[in-house]
N, C-alpha and C. Protein backbone atom coordinates (compact mmCIF):
# COMPACT_ATOMS: atom_id res chain seq x y z
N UNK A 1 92.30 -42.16 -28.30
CA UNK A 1 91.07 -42.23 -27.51
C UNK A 1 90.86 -43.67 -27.06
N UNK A 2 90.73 -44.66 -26.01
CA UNK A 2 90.31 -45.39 -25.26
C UNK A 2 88.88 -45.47 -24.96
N UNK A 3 88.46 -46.34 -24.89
CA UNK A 3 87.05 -46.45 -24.92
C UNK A 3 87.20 -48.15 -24.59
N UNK A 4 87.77 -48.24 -23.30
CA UNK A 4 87.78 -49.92 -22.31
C UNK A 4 88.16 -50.90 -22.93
N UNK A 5 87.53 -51.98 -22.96
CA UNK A 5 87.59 -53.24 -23.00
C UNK A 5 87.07 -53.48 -24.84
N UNK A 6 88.12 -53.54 -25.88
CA UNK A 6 87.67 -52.89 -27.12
C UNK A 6 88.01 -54.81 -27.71
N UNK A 7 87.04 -55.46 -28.36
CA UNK A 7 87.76 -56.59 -29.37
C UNK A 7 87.59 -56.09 -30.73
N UNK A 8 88.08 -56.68 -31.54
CA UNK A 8 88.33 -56.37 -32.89
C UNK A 8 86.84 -56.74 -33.70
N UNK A 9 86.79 -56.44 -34.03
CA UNK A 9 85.89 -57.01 -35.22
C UNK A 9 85.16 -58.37 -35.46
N UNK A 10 84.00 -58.99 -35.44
CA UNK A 10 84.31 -60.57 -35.55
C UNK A 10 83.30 -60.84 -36.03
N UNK A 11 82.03 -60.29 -36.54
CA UNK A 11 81.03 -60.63 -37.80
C UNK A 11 80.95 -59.40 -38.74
N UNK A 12 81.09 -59.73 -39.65
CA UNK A 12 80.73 -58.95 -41.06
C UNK A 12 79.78 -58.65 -41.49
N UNK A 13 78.22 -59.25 -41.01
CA UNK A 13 77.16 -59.32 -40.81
C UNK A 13 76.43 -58.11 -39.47
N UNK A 14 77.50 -57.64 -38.76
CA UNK A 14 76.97 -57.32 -37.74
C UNK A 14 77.78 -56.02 -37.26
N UNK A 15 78.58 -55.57 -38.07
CA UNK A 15 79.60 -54.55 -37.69
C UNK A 15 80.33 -53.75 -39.38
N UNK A 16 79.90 -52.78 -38.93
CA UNK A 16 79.94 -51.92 -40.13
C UNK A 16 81.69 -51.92 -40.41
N UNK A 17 82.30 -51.60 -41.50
CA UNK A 17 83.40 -51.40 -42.06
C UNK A 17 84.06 -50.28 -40.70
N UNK A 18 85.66 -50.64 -40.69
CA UNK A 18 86.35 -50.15 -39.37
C UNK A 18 85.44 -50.00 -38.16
N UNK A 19 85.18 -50.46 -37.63
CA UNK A 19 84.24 -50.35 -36.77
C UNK A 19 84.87 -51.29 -35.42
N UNK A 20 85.07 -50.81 -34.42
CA UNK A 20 85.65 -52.10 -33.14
C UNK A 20 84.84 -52.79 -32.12
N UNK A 21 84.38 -53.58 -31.60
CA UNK A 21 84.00 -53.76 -30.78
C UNK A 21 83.88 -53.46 -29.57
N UNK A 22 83.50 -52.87 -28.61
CA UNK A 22 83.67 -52.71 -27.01
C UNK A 22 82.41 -53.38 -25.99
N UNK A 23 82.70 -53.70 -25.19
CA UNK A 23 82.06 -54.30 -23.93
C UNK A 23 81.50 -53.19 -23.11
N UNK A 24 82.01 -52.02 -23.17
CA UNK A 24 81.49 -51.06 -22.00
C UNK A 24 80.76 -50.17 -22.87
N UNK A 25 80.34 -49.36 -22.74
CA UNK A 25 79.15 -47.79 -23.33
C UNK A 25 79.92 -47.15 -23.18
N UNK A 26 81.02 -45.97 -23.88
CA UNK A 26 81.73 -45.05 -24.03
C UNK A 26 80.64 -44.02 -23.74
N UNK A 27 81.52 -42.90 -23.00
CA UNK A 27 80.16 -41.36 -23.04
C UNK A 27 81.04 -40.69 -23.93
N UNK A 28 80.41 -40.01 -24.47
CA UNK A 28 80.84 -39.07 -25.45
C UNK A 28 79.95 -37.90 -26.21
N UNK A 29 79.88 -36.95 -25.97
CA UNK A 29 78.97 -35.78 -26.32
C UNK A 29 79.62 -34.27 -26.25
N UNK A 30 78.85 -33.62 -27.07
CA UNK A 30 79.22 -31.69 -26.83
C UNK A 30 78.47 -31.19 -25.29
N UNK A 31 79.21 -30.29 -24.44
CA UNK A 31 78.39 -29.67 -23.96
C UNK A 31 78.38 -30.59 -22.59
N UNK A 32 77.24 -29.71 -21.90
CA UNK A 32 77.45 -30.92 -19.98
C UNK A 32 76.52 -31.81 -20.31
N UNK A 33 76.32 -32.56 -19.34
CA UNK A 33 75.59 -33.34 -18.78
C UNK A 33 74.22 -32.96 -18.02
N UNK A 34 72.90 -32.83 -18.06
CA UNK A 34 71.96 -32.64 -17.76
C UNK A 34 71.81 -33.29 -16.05
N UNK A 35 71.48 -32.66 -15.55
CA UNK A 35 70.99 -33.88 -13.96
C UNK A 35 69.81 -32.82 -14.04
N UNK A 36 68.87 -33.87 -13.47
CA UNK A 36 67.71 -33.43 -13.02
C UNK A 36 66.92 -34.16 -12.12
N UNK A 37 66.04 -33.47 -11.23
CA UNK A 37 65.51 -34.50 -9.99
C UNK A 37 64.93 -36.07 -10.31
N UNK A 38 64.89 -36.23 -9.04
CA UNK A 38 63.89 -37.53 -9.77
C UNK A 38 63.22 -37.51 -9.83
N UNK A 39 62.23 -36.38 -9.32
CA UNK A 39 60.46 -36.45 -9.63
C UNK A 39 59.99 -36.41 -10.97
N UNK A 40 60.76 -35.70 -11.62
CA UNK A 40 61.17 -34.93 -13.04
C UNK A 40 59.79 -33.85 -13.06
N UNK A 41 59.06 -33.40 -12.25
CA UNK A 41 58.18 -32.82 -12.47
C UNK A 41 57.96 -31.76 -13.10
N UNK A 42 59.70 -31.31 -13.49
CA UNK A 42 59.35 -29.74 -14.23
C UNK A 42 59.50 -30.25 -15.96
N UNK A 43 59.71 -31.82 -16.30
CA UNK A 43 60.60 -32.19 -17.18
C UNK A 43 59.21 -32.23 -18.44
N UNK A 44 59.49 -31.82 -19.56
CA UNK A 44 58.53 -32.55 -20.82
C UNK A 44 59.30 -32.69 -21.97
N UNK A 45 58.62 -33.35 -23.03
CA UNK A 45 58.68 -33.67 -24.39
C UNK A 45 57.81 -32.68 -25.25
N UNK A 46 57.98 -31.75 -25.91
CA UNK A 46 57.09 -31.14 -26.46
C UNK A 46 57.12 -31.94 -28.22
N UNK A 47 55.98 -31.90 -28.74
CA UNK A 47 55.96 -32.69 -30.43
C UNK A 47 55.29 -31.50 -30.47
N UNK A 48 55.94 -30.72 -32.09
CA UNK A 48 55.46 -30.09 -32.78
C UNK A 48 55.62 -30.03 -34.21
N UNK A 49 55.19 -28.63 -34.73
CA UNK A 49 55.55 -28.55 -36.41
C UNK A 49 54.56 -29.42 -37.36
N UNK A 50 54.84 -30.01 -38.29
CA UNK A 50 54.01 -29.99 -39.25
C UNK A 50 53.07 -31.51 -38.83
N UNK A 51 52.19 -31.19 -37.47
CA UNK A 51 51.52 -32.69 -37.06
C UNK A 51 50.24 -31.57 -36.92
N UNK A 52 48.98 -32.67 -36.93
CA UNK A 52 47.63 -32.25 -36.48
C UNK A 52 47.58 -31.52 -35.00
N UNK A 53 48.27 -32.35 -34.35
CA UNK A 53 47.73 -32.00 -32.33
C UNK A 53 49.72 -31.69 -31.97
N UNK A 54 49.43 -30.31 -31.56
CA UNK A 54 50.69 -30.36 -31.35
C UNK A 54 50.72 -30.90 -29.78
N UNK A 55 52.17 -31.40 -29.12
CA UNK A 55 51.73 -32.04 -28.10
C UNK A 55 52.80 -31.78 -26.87
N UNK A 56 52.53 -31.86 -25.53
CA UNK A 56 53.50 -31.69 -24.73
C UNK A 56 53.53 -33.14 -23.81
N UNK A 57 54.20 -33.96 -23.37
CA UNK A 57 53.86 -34.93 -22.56
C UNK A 57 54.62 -34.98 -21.61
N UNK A 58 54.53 -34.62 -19.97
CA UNK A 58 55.15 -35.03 -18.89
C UNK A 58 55.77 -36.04 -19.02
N UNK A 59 57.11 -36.78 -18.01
CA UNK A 59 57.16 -37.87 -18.05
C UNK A 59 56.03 -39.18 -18.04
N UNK A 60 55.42 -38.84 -16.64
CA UNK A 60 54.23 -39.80 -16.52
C UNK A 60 53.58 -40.02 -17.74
N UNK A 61 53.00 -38.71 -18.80
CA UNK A 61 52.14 -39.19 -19.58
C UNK A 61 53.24 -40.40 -20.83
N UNK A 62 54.02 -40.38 -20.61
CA UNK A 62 54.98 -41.01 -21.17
C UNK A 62 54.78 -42.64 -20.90
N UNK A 63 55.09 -42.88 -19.89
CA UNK A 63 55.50 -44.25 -19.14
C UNK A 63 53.70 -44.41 -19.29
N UNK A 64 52.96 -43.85 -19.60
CA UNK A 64 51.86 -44.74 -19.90
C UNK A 64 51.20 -45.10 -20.74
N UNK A 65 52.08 -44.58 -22.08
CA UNK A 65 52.02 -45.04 -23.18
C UNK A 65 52.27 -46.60 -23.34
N UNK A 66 52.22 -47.40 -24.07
CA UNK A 66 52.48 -48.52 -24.51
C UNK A 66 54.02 -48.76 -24.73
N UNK A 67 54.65 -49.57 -24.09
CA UNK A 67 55.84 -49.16 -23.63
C UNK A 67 56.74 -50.84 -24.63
N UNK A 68 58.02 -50.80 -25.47
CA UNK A 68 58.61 -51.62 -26.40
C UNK A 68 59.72 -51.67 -25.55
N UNK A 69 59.91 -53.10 -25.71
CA UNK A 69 61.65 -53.47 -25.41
C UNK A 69 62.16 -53.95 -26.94
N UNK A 70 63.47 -53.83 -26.99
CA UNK A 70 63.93 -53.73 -28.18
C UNK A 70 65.88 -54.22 -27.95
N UNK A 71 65.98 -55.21 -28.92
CA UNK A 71 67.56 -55.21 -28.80
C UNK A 71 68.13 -54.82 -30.23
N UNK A 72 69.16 -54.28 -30.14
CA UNK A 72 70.07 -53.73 -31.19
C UNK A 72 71.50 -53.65 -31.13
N UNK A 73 72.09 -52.95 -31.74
CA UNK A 73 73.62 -52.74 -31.99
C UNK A 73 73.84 -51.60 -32.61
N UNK A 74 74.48 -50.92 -31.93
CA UNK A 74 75.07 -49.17 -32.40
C UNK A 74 76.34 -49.14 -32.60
N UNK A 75 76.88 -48.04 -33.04
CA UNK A 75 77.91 -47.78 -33.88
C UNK A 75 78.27 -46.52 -33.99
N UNK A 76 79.18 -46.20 -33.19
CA UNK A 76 79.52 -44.81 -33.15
C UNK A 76 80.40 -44.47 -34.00
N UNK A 77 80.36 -42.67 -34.64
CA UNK A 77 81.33 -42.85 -35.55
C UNK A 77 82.71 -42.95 -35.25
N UNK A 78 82.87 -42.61 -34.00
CA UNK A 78 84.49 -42.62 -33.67
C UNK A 78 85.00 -43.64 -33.64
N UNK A 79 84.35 -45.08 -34.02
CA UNK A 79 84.87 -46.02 -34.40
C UNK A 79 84.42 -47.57 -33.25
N UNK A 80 83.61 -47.43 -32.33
CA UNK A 80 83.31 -48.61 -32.04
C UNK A 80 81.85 -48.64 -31.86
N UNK A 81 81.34 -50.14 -31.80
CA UNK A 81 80.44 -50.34 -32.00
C UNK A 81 80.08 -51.29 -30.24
N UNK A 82 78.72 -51.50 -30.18
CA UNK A 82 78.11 -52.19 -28.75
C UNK A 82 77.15 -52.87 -29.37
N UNK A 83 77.40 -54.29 -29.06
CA UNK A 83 76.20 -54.99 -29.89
C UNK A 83 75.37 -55.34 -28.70
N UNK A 84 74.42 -56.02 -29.08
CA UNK A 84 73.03 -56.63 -28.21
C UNK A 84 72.79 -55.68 -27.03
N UNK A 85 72.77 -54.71 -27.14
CA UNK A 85 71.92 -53.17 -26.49
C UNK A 85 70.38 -53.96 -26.23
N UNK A 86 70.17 -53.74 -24.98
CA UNK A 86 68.33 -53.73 -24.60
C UNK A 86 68.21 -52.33 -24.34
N UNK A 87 67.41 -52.13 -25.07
CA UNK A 87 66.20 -50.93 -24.46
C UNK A 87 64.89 -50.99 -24.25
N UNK A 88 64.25 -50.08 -23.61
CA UNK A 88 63.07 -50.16 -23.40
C UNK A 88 62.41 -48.25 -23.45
N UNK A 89 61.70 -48.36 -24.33
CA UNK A 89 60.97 -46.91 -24.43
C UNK A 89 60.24 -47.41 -25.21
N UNK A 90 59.22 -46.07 -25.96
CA UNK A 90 58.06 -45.45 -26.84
C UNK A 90 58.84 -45.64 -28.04
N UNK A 91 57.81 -46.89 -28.78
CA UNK A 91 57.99 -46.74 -30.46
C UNK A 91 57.54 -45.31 -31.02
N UNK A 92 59.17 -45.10 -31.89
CA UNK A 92 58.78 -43.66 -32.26
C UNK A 92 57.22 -43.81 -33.00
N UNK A 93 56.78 -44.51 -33.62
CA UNK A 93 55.81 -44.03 -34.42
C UNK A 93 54.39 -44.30 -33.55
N UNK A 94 54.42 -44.98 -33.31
CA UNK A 94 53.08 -44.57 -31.62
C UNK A 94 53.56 -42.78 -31.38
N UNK A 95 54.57 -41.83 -31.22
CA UNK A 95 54.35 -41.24 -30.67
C UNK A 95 53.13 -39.94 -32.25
N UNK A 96 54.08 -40.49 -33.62
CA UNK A 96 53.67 -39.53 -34.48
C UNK A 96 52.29 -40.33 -34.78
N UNK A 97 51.86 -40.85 -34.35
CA UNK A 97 50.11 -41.44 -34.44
C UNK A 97 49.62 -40.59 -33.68
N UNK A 98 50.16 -40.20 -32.74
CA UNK A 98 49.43 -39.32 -31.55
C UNK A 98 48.90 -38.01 -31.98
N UNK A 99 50.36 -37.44 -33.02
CA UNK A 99 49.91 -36.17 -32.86
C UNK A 99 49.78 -35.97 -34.10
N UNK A 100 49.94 -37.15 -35.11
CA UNK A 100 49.23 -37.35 -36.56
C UNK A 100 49.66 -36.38 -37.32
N UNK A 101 51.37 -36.69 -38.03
CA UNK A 101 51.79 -35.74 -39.04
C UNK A 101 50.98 -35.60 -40.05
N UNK A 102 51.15 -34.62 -40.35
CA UNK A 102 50.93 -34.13 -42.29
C UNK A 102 51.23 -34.63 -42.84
N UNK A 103 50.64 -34.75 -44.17
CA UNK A 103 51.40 -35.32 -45.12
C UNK A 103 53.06 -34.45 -45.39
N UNK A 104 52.68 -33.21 -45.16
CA UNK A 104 53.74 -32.26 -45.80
C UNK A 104 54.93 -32.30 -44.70
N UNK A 105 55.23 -33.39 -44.39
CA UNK A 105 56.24 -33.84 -43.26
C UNK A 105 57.35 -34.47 -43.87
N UNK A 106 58.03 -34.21 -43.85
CA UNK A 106 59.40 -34.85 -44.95
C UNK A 106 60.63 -35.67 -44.03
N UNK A 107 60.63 -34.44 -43.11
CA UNK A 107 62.13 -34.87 -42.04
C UNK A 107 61.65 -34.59 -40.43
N UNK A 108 62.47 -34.92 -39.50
CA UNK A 108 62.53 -34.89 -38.15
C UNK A 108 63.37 -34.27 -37.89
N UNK A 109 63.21 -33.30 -36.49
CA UNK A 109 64.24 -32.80 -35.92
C UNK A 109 64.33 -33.37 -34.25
N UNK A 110 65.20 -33.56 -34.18
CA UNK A 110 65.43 -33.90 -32.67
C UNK A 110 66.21 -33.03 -31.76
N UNK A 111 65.56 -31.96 -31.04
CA UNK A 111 65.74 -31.46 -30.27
C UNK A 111 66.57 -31.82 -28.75
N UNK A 112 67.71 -31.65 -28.45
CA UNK A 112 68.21 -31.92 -26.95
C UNK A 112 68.09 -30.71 -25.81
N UNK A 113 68.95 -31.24 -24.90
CA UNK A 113 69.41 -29.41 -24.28
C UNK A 113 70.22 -28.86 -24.90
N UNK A 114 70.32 -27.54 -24.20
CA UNK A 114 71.90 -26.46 -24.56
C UNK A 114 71.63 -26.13 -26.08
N UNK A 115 70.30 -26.60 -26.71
CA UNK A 115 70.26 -26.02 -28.03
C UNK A 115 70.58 -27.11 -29.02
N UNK A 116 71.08 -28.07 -28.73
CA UNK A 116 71.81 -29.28 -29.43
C UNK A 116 70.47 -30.05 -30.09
N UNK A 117 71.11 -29.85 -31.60
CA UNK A 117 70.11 -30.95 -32.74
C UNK A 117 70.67 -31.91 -33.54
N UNK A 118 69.65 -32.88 -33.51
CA UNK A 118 70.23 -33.89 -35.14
C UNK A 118 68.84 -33.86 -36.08
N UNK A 119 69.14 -34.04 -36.97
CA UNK A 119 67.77 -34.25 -38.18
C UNK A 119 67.99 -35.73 -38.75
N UNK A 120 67.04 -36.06 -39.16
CA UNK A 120 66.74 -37.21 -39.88
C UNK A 120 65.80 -37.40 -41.02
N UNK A 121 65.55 -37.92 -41.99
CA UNK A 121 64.19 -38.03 -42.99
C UNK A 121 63.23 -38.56 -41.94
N UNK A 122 62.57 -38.56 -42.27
CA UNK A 122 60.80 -39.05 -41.53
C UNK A 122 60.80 -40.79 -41.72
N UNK A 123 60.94 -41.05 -43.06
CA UNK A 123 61.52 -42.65 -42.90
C UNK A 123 61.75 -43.29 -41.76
N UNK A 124 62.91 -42.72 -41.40
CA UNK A 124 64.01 -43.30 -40.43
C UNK A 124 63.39 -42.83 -39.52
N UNK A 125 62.74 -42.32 -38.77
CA UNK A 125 61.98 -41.71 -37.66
C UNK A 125 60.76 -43.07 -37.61
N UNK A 126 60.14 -43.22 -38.40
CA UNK A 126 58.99 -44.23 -38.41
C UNK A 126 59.52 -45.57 -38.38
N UNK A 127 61.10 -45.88 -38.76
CA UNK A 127 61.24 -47.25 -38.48
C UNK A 127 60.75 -48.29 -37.05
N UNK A 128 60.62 -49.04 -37.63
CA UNK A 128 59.93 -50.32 -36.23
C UNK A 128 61.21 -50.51 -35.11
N UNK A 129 62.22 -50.09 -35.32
CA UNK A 129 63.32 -50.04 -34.94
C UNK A 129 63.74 -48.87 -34.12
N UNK A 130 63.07 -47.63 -34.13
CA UNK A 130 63.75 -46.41 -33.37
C UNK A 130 62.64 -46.36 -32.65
N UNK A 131 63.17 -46.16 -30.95
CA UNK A 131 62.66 -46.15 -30.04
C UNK A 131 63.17 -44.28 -29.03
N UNK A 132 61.77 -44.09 -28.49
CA UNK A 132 62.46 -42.86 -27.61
C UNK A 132 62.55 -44.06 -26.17
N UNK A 133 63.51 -44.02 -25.95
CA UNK A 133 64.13 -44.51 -24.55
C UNK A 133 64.41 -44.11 -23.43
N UNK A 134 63.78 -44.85 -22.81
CA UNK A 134 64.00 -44.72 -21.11
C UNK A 134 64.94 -45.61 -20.12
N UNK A 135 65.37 -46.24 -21.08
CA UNK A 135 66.39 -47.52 -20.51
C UNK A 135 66.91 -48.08 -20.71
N UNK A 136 67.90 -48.98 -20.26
CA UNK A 136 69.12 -49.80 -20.77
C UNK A 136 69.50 -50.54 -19.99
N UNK A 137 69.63 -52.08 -20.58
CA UNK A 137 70.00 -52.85 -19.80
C UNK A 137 68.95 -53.24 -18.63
N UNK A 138 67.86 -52.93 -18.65
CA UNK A 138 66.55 -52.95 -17.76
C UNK A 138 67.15 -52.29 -16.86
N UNK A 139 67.85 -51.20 -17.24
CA UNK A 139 67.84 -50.05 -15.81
C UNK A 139 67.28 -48.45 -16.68
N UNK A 140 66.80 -47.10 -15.75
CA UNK A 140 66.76 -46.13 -16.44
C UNK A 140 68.15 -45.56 -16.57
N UNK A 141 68.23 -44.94 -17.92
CA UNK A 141 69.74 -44.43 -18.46
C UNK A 141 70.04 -43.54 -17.19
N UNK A 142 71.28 -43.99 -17.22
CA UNK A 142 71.82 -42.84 -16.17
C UNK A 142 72.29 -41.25 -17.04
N UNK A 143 72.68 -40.43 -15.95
CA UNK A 143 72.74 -38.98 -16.72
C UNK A 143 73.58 -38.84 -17.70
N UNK A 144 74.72 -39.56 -18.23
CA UNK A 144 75.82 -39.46 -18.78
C UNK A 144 75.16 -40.28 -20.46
N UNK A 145 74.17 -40.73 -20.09
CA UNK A 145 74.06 -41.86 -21.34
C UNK A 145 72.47 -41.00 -21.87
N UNK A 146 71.84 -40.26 -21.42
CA UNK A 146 70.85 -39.35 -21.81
C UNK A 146 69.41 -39.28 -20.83
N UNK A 147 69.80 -39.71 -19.75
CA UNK A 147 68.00 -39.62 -18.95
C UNK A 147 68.09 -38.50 -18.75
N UNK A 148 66.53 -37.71 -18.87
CA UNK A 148 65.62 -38.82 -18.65
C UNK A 148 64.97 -40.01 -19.80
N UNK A 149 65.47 -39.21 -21.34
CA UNK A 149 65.04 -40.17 -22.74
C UNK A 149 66.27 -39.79 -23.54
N UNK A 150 66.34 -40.52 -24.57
CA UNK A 150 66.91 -40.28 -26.01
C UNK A 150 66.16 -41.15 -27.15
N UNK A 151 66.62 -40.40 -27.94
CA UNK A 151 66.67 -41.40 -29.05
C UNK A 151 67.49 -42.50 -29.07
N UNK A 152 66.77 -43.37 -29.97
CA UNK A 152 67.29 -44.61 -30.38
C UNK A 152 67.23 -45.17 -32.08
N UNK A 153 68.08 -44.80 -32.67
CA UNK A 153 67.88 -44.66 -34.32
C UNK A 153 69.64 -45.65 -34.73
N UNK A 154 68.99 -46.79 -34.35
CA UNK A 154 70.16 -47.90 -34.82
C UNK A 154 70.80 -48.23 -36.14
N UNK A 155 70.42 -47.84 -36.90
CA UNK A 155 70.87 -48.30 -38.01
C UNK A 155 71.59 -47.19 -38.73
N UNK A 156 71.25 -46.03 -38.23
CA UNK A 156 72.56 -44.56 -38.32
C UNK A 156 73.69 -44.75 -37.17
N UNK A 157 74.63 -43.64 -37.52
CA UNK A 157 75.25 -43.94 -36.73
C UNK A 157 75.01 -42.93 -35.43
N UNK A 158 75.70 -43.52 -34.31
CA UNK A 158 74.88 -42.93 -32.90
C UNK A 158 74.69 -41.97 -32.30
N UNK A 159 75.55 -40.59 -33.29
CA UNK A 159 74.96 -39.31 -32.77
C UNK A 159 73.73 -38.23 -33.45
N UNK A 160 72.90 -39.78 -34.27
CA UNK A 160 71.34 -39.33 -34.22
C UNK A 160 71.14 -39.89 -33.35
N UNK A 161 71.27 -40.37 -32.23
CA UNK A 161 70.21 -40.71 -31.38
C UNK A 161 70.52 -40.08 -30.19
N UNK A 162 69.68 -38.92 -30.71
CA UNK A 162 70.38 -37.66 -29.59
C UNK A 162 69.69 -37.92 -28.16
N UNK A 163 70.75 -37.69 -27.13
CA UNK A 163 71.04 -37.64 -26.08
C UNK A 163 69.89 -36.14 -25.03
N UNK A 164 69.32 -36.81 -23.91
CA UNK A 164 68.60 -35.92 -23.32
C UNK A 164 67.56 -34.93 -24.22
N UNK A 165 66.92 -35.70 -24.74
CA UNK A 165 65.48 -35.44 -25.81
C UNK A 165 64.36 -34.49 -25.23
N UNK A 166 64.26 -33.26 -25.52
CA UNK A 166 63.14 -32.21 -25.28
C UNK A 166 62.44 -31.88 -26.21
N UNK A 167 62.15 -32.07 -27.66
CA UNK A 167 61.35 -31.83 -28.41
C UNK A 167 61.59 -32.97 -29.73
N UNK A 168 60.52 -32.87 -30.36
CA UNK A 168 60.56 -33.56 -31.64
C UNK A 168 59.74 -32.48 -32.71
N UNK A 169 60.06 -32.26 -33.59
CA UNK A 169 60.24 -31.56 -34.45
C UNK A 169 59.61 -32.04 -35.69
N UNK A 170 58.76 -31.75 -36.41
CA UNK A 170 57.87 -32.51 -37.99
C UNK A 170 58.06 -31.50 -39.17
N UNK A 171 59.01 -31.95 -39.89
CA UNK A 171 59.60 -30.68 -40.71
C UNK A 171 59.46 -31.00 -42.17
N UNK A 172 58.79 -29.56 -43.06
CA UNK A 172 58.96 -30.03 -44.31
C UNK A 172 60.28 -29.76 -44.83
N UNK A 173 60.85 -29.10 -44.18
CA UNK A 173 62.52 -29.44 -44.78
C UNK A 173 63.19 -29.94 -43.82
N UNK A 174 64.58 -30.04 -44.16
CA UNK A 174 65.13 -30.72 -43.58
C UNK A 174 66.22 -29.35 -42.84
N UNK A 175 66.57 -29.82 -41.78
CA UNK A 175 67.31 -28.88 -40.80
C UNK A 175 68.89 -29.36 -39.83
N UNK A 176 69.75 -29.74 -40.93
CA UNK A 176 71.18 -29.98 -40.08
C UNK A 176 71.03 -29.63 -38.75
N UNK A 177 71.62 -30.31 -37.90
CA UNK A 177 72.07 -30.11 -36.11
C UNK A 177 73.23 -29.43 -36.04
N UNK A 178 73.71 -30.01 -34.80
CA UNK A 178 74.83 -29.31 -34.38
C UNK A 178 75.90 -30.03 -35.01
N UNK A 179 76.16 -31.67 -34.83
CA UNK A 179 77.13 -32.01 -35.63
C UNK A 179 77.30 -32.18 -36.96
N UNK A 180 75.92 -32.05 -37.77
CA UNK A 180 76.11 -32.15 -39.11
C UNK A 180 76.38 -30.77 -40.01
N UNK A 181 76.51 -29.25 -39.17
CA UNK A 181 76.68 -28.02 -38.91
C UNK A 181 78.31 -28.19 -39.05
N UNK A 182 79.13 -29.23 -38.37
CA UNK A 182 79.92 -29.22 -38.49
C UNK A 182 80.80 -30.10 -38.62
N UNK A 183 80.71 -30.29 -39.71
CA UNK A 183 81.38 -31.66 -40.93
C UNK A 183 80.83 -32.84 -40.88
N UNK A 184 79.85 -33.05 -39.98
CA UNK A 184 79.36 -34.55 -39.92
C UNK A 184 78.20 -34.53 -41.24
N UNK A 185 78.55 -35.65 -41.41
CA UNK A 185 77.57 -36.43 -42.94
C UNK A 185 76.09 -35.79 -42.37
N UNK A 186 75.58 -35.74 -43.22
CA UNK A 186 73.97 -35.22 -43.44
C UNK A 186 73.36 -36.35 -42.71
N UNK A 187 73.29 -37.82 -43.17
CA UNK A 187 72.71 -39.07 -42.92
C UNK A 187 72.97 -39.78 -41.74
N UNK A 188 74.42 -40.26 -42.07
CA UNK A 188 75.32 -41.14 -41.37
C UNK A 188 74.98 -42.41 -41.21
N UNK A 189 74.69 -43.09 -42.33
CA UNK A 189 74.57 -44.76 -42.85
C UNK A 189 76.46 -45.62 -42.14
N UNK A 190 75.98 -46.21 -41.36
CA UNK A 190 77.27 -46.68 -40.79
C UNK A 190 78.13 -47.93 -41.54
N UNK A 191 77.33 -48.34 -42.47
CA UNK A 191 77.64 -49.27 -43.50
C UNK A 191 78.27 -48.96 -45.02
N UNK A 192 78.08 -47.06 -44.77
CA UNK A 192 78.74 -46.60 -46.00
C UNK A 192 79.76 -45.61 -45.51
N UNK A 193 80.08 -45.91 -44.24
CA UNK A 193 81.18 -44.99 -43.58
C UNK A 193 80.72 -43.87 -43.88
N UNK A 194 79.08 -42.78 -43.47
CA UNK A 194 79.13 -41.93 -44.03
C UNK A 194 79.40 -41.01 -42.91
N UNK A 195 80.66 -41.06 -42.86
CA UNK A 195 81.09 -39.90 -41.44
C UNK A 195 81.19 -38.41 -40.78
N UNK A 196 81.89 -38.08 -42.53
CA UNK A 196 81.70 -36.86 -43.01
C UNK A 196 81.31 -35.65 -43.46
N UNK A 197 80.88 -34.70 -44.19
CA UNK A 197 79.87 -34.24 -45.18
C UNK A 197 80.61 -34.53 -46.33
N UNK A 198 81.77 -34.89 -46.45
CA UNK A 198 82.27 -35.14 -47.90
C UNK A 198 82.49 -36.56 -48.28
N UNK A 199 82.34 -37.51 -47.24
CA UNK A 199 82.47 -38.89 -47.81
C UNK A 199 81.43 -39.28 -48.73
C-alpha cells in the first residue's frame, strides 16, 4: 500500500510505535463516498439516546455554534501518521452541553452513512481535544476526507473519527461499529498498538 510522500519516523514523543510519517492525507474507508449539494439543505446531525433534549441540527444551526480551531496529529492504523493537522469545528462537548447527557451515559456512538459506526467511552468523547469538524487546513473537508463533518478523536487511532457524521449516539452500553465488528481493537490507543481485538 502507498500512501505518497512517506518519511520515517523522527520524534518518539510524537509518533506512536511503527508508525510512518506522510506529507499527504491518505483516503481510506469502507463503502463510497458521500457527495452532496452545497446548499446541504436536506443535510442534519441528529444527537440522541441517553441526553435530556434530544436534538437535530441543520448545517447552519451548526456553523453558529461557537466554532474551535485546533492542531493535532493522527495516526492511522495502517501505519502512518500526519502531524500538525488544523482543524476547525464544534468542541465535542459544547455539543453534549446542549443536549445535556445523563448521568447513565457511559459510551458514544458515532453514526456515519451506509450504516457505518465507531463507539467510544464518553471520556474520550468529552476530551478538550475531539472536535466535530468542518475543516482542514482552513479549507471545508472535501468529499473523500468526510464533508460535510467528521469526527476528530486524536489520540485514538483514526478510524474513530468517523468519516461523514449523521448522528451521535449517548449510550449506556457500549456498541462496537463496523470495524471493531471486525477484528479491530475495541479502543484503539495508538501508543499501545491497539490494532486488533486480540492485541
Amino acid at each position: 500500500m502507498y500512501f505518497g510522500k512517506v518519511k520515517k519516523k523522527f520524534d518518539g514523543d510524537r509518533v506512536p510505535p511503527n508508525q510512518n510519517v506522510t506529507t499527504t492525507f491518505p483516503v481510506l474507508h469502507a463503502g463510497n463516498v458521500p457527495y452532496y449539494p452545497q446548499d446541504l439543505k436536506d443535510w442534519d446531525l441528529r444527537v440522541f439516546g441517553e441526553v435530556e433534549n434530544e436534538a437535530l441540527f441543520t448545517f447552519d444551526d451548526l456553523m453558529k455554534l461557537p466554532q474551535k480551531k485546533g492542531s493535532n496529529d493522527i495516526h492511522c492504523v495502517t501505519g502512518w501518521s500526519k502531524l500538525d493537522n488544523e482543524w476547525e469545528g464544534i468542541a465535542a462537548p459544547d455539543i453534549a452541553n446542549i443536549v445535556k447527557v445523563k448521568p447513565e451515559a457511559q459510551f458514544v456512538i458515532l453514526h456515519a452513512e451506509e450504516g457505518w459506526s465507531t463507539n467510544l467511552p464518553l471520556d474520550d468523547f468529552m476530551r478538550e481535544s475531539t472536535l466535530l469538524a468542518h475543516s482542514h487546513g482552513g479549507h471545508p473537508l472535501t468529499p473523500e476526507h468526510g464533508y460535510p463533518l467528521r469526527a476528530v478523536v486524536p489520540h485514538l487511532y483514526f478510524w474513530k473519527s468517523a468519516k461523514w457524521l449523521r448522528a451521535i449516539e449517548f449510550s449506556k452500553v457500549d456498541k462496537p461499529g463496523f470495524w471493531e465488528e471486525n477484528g479491530y481493537h475495541n479502543y484503539g490507543n495508538p501508543w499501545k498498538e491497539e490494532r486488533l481485538s486480540w492485541d
